[in-house]
PDB file of N, CA and C in Angstrom:
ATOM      1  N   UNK A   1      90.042-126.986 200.151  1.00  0.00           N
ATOM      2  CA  UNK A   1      89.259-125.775 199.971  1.00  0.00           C
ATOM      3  C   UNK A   1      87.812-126.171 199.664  1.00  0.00           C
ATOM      4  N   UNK A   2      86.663-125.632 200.470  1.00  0.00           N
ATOM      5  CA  UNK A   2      85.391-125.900 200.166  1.00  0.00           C
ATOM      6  C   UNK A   2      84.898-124.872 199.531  1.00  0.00           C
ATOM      7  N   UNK A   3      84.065-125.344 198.669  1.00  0.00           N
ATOM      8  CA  UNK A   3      83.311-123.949 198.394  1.00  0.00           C
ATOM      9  C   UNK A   3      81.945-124.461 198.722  1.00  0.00           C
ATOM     10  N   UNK A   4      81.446-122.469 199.027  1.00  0.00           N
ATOM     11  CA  UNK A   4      79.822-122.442 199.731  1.00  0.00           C
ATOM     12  C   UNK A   4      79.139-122.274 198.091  1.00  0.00           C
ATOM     13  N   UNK A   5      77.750-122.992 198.073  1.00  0.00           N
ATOM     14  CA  UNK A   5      76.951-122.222 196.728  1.00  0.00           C
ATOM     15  C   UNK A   5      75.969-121.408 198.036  1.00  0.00           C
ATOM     16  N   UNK A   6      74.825-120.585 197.492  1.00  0.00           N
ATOM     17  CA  UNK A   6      73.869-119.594 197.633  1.00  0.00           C
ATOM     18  C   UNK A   6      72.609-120.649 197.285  1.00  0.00           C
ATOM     19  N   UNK A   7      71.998-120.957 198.496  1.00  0.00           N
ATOM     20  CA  UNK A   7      70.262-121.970 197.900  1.00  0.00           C
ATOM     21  C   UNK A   7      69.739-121.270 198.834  1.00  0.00           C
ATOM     22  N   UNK A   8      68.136-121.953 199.154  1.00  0.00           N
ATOM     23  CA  UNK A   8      67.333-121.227 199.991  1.00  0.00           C
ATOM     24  C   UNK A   8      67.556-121.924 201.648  1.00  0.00           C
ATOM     25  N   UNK A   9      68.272-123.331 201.293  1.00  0.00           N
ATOM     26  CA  UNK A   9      68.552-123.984 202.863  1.00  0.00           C
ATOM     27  C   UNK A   9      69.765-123.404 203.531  1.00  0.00           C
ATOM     28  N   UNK A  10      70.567-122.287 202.696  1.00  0.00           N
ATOM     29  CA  UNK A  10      71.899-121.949 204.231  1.00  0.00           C
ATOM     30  C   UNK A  10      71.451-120.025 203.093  1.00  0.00           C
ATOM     31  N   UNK A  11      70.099-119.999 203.022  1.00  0.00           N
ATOM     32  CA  UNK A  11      69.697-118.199 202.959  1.00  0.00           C
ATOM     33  C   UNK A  11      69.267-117.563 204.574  1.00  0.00           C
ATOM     34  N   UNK A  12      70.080-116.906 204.731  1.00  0.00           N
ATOM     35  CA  UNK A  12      69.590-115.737 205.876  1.00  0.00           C
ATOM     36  C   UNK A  12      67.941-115.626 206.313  1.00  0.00           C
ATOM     37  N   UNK A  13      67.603-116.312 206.962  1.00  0.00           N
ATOM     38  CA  UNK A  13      65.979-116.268 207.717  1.00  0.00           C
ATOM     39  C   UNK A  13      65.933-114.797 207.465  1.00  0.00           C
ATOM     40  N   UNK A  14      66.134-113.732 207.796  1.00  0.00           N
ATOM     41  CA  UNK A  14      65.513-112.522 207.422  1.00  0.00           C
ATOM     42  C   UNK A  14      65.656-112.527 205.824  1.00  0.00           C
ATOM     43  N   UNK A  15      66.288-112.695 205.326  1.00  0.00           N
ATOM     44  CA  UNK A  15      65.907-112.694 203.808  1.00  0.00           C
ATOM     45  C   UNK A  15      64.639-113.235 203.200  1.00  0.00           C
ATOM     46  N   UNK A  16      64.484-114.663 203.796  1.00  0.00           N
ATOM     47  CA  UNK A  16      63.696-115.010 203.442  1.00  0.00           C
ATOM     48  C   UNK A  16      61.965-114.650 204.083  1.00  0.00           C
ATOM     49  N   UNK A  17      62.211-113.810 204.968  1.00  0.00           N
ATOM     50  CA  UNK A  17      60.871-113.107 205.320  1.00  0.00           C
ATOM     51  C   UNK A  17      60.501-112.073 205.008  1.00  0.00           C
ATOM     52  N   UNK A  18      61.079-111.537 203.675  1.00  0.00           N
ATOM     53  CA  UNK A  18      61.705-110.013 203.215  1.00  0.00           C
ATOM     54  C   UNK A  18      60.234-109.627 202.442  1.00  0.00           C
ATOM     55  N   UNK A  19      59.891-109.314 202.142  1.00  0.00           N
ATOM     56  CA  UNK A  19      58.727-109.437 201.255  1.00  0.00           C
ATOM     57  C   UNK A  19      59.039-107.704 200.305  1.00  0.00           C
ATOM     58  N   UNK A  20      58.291-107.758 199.074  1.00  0.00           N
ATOM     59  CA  UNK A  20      58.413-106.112 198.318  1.00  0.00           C
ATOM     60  C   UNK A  20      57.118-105.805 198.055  1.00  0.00           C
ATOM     61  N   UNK A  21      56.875-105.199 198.909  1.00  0.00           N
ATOM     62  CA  UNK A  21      55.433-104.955 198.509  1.00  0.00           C
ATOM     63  C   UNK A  21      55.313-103.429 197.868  1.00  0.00           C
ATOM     64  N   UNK A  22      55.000-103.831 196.894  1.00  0.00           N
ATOM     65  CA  UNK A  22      54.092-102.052 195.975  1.00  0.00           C
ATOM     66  C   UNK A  22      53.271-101.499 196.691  1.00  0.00           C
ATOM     67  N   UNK A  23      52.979-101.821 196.575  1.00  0.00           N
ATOM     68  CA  UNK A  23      51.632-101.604 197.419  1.00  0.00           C
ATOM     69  C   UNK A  23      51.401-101.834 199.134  1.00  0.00           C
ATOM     70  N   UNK A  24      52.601-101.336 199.685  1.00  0.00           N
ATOM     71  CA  UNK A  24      52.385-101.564 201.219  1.00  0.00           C
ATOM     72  C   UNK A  24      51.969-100.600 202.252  1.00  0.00           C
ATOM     73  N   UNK A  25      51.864-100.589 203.520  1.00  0.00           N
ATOM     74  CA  UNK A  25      51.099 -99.829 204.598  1.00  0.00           C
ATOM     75  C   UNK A  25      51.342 -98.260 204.107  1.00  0.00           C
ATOM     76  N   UNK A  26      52.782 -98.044 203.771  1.00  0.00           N
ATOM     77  CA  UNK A  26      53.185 -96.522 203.415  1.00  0.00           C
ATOM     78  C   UNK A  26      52.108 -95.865 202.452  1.00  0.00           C
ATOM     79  N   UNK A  27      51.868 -96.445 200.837  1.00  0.00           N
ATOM     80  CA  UNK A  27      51.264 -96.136 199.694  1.00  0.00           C
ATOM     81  C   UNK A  27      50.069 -96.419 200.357  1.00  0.00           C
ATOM     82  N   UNK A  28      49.329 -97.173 201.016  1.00  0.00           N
ATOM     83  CA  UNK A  28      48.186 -97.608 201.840  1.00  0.00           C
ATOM     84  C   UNK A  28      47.489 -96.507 202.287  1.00  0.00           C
ATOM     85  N   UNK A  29      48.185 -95.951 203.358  1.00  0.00           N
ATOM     86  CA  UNK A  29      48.028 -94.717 204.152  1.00  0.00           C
ATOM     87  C   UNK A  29      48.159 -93.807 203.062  1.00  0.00           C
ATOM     88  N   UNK A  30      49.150 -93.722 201.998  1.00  0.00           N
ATOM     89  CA  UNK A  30      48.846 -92.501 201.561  1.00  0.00           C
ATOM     90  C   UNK A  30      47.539 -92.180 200.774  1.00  0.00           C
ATOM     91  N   UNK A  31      47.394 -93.222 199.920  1.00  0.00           N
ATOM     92  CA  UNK A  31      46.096 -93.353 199.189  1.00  0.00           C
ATOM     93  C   UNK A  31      44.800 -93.159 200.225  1.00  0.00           C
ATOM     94  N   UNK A  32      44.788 -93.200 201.562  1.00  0.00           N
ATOM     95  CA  UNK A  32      43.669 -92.493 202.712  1.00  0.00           C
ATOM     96  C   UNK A  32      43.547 -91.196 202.765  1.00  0.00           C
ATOM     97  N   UNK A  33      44.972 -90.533 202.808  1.00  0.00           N
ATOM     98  CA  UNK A  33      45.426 -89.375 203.330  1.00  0.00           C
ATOM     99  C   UNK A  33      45.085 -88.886 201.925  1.00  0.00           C
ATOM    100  N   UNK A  34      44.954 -89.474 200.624  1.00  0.00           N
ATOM    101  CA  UNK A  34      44.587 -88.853 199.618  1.00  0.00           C
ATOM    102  C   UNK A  34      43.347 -88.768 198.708  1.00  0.00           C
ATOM    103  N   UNK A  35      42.269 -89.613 199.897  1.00  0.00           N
ATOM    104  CA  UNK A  35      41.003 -89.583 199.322  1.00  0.00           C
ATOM    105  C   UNK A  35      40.638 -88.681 200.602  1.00  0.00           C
ATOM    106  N   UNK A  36      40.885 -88.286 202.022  1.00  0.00           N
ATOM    107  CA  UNK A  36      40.333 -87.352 202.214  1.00  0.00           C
ATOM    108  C   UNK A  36      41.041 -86.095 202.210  1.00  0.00           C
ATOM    109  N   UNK A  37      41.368 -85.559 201.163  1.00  0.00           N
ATOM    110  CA  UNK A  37      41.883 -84.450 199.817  1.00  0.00           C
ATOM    111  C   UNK A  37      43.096 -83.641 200.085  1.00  0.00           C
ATOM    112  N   UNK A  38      44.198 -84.882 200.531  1.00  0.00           N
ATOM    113  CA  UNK A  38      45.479 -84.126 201.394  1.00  0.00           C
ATOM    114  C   UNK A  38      45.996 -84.211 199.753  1.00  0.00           C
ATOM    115  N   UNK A  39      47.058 -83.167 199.339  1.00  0.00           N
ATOM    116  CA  UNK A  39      47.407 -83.736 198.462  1.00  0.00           C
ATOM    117  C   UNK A  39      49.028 -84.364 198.737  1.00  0.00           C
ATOM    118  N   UNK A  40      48.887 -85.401 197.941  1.00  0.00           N
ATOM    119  CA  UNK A  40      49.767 -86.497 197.980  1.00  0.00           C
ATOM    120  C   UNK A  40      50.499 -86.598 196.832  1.00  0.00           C
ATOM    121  N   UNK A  41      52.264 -86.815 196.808  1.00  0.00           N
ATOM    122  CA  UNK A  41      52.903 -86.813 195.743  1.00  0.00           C
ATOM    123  C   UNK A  41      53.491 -88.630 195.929  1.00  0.00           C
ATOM    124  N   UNK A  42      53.572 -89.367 194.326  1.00  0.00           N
ATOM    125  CA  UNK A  42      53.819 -90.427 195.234  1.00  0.00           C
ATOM    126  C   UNK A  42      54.749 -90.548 194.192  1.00  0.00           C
ATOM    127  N   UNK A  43      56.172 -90.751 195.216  1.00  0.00           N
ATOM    128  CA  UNK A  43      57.640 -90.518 194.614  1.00  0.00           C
ATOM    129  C   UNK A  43      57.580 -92.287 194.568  1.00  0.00           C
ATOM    130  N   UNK A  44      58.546 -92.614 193.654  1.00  0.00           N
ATOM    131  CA  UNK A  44      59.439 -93.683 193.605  1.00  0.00           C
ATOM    132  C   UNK A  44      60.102 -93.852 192.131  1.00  0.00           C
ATOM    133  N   UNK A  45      61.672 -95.120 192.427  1.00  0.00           N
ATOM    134  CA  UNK A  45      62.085 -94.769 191.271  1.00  0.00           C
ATOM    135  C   UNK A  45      62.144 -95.400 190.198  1.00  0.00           C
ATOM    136  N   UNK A  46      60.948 -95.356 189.664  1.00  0.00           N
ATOM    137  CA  UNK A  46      60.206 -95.245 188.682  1.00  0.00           C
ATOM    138  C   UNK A  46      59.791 -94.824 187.698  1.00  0.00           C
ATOM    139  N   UNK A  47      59.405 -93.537 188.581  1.00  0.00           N
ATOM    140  CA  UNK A  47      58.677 -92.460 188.086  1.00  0.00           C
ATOM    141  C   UNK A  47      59.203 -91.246 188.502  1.00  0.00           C
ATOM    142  N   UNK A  48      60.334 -90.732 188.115  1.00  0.00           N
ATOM    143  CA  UNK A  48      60.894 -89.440 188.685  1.00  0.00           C
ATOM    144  C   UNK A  48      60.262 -88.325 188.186  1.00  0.00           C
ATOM    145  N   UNK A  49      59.462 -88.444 186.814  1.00  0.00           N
ATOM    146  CA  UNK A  49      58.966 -87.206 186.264  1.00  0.00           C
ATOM    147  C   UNK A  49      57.690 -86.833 186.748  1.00  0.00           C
ATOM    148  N   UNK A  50      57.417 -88.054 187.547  1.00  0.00           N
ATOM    149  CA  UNK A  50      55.740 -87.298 188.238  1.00  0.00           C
ATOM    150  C   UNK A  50      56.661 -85.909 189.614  1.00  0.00           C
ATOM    151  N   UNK A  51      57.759 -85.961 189.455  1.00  0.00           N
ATOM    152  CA  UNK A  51      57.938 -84.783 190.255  1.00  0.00           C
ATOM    153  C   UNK A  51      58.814 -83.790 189.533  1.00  0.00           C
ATOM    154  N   UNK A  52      58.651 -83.862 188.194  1.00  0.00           N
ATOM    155  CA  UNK A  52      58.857 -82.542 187.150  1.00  0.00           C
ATOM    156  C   UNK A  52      60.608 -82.224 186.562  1.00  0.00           C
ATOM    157  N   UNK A  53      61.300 -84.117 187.295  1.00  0.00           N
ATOM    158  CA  UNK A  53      61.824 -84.625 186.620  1.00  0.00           C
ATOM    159  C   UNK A  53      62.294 -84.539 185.105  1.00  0.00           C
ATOM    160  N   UNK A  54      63.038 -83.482 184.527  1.00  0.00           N
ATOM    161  CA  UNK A  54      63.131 -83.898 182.729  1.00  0.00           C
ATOM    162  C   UNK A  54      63.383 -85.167 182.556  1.00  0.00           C
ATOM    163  N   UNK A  55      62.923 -85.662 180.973  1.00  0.00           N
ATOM    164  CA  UNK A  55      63.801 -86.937 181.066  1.00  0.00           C
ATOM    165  C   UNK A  55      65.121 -86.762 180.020  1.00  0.00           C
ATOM    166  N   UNK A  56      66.300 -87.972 180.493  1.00  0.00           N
ATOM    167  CA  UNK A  56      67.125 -87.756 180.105  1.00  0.00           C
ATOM    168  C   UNK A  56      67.379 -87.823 178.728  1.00  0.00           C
ATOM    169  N   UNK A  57      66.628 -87.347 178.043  1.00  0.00           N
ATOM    170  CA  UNK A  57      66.959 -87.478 176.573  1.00  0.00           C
ATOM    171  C   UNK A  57      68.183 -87.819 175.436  1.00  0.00           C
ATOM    172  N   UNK A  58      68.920 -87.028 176.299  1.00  0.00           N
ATOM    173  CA  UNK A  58      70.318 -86.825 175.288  1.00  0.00           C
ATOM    174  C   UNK A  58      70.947 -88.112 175.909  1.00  0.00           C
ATOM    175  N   UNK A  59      71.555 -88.231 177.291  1.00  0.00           N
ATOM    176  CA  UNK A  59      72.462 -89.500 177.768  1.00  0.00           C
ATOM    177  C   UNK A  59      71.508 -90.660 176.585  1.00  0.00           C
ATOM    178  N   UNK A  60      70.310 -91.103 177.122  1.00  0.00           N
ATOM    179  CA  UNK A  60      70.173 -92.677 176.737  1.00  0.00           C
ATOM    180  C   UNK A  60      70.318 -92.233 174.672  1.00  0.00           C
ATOM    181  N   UNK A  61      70.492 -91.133 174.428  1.00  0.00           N
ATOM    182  CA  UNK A  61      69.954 -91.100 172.943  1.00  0.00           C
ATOM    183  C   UNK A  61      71.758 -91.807 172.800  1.00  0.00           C
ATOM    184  N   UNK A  62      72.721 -91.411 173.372  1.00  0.00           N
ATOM    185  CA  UNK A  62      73.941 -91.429 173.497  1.00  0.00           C
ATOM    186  C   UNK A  62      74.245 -93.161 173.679  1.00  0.00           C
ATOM    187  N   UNK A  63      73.582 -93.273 175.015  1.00  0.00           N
ATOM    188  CA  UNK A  63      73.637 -94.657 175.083  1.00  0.00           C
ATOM    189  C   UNK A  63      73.081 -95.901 173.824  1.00  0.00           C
ATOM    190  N   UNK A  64      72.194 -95.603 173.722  1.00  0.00           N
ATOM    191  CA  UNK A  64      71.205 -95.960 172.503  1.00  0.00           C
ATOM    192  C   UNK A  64      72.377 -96.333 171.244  1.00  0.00           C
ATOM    193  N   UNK A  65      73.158 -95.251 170.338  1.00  0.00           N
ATOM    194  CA  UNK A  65      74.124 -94.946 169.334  1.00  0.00           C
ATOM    195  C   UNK A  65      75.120 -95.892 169.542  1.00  0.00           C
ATOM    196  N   UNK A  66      75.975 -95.951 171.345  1.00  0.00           N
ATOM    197  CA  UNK A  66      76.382 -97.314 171.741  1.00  0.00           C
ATOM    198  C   UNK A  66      76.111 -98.287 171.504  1.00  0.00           C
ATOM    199  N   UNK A  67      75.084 -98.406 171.901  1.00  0.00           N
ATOM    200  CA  UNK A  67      74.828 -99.943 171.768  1.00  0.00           C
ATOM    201  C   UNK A  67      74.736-100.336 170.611  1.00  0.00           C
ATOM    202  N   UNK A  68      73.920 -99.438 169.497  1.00  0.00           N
ATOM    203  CA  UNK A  68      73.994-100.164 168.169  1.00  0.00           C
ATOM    204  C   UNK A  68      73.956 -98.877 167.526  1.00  0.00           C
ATOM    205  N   UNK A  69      74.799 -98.926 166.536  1.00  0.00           N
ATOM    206  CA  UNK A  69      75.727 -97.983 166.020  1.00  0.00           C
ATOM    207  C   UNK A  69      75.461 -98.112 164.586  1.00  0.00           C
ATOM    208  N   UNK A  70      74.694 -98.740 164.178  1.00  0.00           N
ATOM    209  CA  UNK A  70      73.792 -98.897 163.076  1.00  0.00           C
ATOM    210  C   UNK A  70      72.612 -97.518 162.590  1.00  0.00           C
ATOM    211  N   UNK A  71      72.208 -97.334 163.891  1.00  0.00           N
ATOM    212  CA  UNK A  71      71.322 -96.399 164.234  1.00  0.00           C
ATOM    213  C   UNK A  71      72.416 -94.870 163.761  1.00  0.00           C
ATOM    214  N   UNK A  72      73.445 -94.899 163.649  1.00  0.00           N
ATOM    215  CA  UNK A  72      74.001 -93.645 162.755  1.00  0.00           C
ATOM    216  C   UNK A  72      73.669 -93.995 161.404  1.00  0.00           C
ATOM    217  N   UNK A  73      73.445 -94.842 160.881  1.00  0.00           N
ATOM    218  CA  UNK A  73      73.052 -94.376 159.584  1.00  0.00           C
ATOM    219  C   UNK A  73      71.470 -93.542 159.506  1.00  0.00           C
ATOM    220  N   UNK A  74      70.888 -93.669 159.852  1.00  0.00           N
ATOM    221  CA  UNK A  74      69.411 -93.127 160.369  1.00  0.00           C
ATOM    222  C   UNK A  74      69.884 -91.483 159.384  1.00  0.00           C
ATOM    223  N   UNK A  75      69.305 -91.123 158.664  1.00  0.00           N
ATOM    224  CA  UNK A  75      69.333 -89.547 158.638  1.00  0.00           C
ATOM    225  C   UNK A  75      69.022 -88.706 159.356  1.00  0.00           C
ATOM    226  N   UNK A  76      67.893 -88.931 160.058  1.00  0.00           N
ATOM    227  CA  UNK A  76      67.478 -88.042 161.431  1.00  0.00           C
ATOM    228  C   UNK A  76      68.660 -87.807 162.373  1.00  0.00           C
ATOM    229  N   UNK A  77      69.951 -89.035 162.528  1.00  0.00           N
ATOM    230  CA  UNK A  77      70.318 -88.766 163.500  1.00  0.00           C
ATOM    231  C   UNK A  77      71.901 -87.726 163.180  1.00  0.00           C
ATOM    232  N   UNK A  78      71.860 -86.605 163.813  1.00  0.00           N
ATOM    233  CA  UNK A  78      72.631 -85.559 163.298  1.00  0.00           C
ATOM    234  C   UNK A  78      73.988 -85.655 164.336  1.00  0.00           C
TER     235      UNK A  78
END
């Protein structure tokens, strides 16, 4: 039985030409389309509340109590 490991000499050639750009042709163009006064919403997930998004308050307060459970002694927390 052989086993395979994961390096960059047997990685998928398209992987390795993959690039993440923040800042690529899409956000590019939009930032054009938004200096001459289109208006532009710029989604990603990130930032869900720049589109009026609540945030989840209660889950992570929940999650939060999980993780450290110390945080019930707190008086604030009811």
């Amino acid at each position: 039985m052989t086993s395979k490991s994961l390096d960059y000499e047997n990685l998928n050639e398209n992987v390795k030409k993959c690039q993440y750009a923040v800042r690529g042709e899409l956000y590019l163009r939009a930032s054009e389309l938004q200096k001459e006064g289109k208006k532009i919403i710029f989604t990603n997930v990130g930032n869900p509340h720049a589109l009026g998004q609540k945030p989840l308050t209660f889950p992570r307060q929940v999650v939060a109590l999980c993780q450290a459970p110390f945080l019930l002694d707190d008086p604030n927390v009811g």
